[in-house]
Protein backbone atom coordinates (compact mmCIF):
# COMPACT_ATOMS: atom_id res chain seq x y z
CA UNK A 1 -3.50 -29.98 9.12
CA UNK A 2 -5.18 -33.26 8.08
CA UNK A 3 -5.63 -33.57 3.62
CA UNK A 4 -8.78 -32.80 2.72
CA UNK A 5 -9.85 -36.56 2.21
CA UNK A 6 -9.05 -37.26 5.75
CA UNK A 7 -11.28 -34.47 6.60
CA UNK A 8 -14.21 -35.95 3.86
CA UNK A 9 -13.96 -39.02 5.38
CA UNK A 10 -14.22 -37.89 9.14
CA UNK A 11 -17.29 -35.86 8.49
CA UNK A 12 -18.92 -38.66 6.44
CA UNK A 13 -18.65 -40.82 9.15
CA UNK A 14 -20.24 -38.42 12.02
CA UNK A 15 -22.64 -37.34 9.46
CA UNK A 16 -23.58 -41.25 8.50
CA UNK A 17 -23.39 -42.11 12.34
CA UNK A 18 -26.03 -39.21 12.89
CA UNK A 19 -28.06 -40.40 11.27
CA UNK A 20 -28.58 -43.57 12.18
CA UNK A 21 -28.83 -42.97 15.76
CA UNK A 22 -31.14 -40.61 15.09
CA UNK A 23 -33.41 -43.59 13.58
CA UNK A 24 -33.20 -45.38 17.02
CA UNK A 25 -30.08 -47.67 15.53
CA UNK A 26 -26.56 -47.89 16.83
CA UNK A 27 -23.76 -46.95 14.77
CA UNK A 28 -20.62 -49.32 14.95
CA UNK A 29 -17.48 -47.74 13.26
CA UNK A 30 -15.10 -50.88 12.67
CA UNK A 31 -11.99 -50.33 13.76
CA UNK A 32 -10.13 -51.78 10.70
CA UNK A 33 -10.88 -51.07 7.08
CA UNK A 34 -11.23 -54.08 5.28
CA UNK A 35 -14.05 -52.44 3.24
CA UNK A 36 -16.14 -51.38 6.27
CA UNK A 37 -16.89 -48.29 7.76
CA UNK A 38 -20.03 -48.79 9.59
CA UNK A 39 -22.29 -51.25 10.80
CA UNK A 40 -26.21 -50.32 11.43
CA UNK A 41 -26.82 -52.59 14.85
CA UNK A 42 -30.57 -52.73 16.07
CA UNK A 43 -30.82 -52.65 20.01
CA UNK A 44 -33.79 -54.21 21.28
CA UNK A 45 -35.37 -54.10 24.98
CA UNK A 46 -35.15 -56.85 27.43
CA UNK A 47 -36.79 -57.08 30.84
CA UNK A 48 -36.10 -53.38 30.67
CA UNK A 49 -32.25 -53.55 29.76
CA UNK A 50 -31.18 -52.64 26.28
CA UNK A 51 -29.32 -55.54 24.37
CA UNK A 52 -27.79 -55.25 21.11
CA UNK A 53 -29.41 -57.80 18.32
CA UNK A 54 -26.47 -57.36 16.00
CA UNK A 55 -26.11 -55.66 12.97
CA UNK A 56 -28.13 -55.97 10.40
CA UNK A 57 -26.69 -53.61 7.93
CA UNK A 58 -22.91 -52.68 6.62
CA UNK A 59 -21.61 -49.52 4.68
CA UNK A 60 -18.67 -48.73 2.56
CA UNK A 61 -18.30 -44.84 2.95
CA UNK A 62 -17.23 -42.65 0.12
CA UNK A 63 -17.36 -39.14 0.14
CA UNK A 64 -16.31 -36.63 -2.34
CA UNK A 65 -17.07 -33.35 -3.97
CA UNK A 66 -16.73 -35.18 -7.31
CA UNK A 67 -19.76 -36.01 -7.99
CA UNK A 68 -22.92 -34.65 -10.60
CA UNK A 69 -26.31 -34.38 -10.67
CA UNK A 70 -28.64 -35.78 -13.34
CA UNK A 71 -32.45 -35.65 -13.23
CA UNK A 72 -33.28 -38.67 -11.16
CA UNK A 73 -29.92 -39.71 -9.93
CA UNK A 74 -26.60 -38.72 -8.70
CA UNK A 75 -23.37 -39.89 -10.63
CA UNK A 76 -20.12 -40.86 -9.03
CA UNK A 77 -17.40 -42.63 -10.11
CA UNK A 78 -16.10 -44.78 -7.69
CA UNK A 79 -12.40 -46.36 -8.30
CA UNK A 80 -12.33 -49.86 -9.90
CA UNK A 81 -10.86 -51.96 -6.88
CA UNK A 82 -13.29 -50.02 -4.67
CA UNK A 83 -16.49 -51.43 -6.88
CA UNK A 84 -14.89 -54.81 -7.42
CA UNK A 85 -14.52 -55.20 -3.86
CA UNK A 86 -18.20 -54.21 -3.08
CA UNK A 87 -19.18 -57.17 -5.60
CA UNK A 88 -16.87 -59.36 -4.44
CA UNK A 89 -18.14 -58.91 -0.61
CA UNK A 90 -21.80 -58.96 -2.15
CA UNK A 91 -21.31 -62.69 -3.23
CA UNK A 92 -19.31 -63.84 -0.41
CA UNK A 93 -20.63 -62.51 2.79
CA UNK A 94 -23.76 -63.09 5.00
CA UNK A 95 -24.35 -59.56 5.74
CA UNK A 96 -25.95 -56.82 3.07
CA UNK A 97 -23.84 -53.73 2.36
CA UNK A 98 -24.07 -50.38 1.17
CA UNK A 99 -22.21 -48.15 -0.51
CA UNK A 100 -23.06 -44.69 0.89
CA UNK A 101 -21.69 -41.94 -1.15
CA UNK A 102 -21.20 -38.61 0.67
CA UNK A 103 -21.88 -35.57 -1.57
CA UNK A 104 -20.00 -32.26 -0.20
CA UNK A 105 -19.84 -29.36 -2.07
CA UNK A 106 -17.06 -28.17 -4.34
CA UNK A 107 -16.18 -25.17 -1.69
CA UNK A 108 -14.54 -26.88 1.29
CA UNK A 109 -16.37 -24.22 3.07
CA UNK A 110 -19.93 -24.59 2.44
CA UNK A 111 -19.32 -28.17 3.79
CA UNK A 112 -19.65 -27.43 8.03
CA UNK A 113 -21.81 -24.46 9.21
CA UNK A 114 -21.62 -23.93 13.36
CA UNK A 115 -23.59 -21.79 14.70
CA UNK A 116 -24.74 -21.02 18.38
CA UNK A 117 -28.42 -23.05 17.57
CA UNK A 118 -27.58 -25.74 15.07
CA UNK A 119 -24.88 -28.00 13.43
CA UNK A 120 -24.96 -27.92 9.93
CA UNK A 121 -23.21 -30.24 6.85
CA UNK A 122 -23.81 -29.90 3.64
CA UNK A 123 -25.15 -31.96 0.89
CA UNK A 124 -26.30 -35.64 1.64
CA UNK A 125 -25.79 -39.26 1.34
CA UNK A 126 -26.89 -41.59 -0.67
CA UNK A 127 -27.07 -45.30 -0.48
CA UNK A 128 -26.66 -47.87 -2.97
CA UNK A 129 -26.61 -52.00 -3.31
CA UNK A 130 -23.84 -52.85 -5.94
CA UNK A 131 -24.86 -55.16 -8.54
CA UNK A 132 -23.49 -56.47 -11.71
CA UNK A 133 -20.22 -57.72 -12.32
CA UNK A 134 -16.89 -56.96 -11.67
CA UNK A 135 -15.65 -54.39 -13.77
CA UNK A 136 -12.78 -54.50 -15.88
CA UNK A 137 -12.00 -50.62 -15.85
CA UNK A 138 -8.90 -49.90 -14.30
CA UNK A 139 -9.51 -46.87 -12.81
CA UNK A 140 -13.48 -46.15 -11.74
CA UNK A 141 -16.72 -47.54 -12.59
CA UNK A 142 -19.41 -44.81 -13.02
CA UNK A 143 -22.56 -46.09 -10.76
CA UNK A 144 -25.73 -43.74 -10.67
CA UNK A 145 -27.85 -43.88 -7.77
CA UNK A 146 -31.44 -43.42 -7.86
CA UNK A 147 -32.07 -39.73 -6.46
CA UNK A 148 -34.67 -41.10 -3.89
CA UNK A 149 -32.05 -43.43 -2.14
CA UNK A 150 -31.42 -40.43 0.27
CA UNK A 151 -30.16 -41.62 3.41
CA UNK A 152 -32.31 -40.51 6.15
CA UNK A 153 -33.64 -42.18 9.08
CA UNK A 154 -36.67 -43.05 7.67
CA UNK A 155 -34.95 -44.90 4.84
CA UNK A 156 -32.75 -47.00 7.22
CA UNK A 157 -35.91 -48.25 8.54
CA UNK A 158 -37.36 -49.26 5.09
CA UNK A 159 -33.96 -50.97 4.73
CA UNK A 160 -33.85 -52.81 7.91
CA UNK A 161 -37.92 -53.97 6.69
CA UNK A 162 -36.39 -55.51 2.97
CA UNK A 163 -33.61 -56.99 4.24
CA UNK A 164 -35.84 -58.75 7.16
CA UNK A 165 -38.70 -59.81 4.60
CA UNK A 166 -35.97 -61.04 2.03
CA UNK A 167 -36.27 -58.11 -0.66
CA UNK A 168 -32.87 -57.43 0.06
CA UNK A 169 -29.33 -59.46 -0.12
């Protein structure tokens, strides 16, 4: 039997990867952790062949059942080296990336609900651009994430929109 992280972390990534095929991207799982878990690639249309255009879009994955709820955002702690990492990567790479945390529930059952007419996983995701600086914590740095940073296809193509006009780094 895999540990129950393994198991967070393996339905984060189909859940992620869902969704952003369902917005028309293609989901990349890199095959080494160095910080990565998926890139967003956007595939464009040639002569009538498909070509990939790269990726235009990287996330960290976390997911967890420790997490809480406040009125407009969600509150996670994510482990020091973890956020130092993220900040580190924001000012020394080319590419944008996201932290996408995973919210299951507490019950380990109430995450995965298969039925004969639909496939379902319980909570969400929610993205978020690290900024500040590196912390000095030792263990976590609490982040909150705006409640509206839902990751859903329709916010992966508001995304891909900033980071092309600039809004985004």
């Amino acid at each position: 039997m895999l540990p129950t992280q393994t198991i967070e972390e393996l339905i984060s990534v189909s859940y992620v990867s869902a969704i952003i095929a369902y917005s028309g991207f293609a989901p990349n799982a890199v095959a080494k952790d160095y910080g990565i878990d998926l890139e967003v690639r956007k595939i464009g249309e040639h002569r009538n062949k498909r070509i990939d255009l790269g990726a235009f879009l990287e996330l960290q994955l976390k997911a967890s059942i420790n997490w809480s709820a406040e009125d407009a955002h969600v509150v996670f702690d994510l482990e020091a080296d973890a956020y130092n990492r993220l900040v580190f990567r924001r000012d020394n790479s080319s590419m944008p990336c996201a932290l996408v945390v995973c919210c299951f529930p507490k019950e380990k059952e109430a995450w995965l609900n298969v039925a004969e007419d639909e496939l379902m996983i319980r909570k969400c995701c929610y993205y978020h651009f690290i900024d500040g600086a590196e912390t000095k914590n030792t263990s976590s740095q609490r982040i909150r994430i705006p409640r509206n940073q839902l990751l859903t296809p329709e916010s992966l193509h508001e995304l891909k929109q900033k980071l092309y006009e600039g809004a985004l780094s």
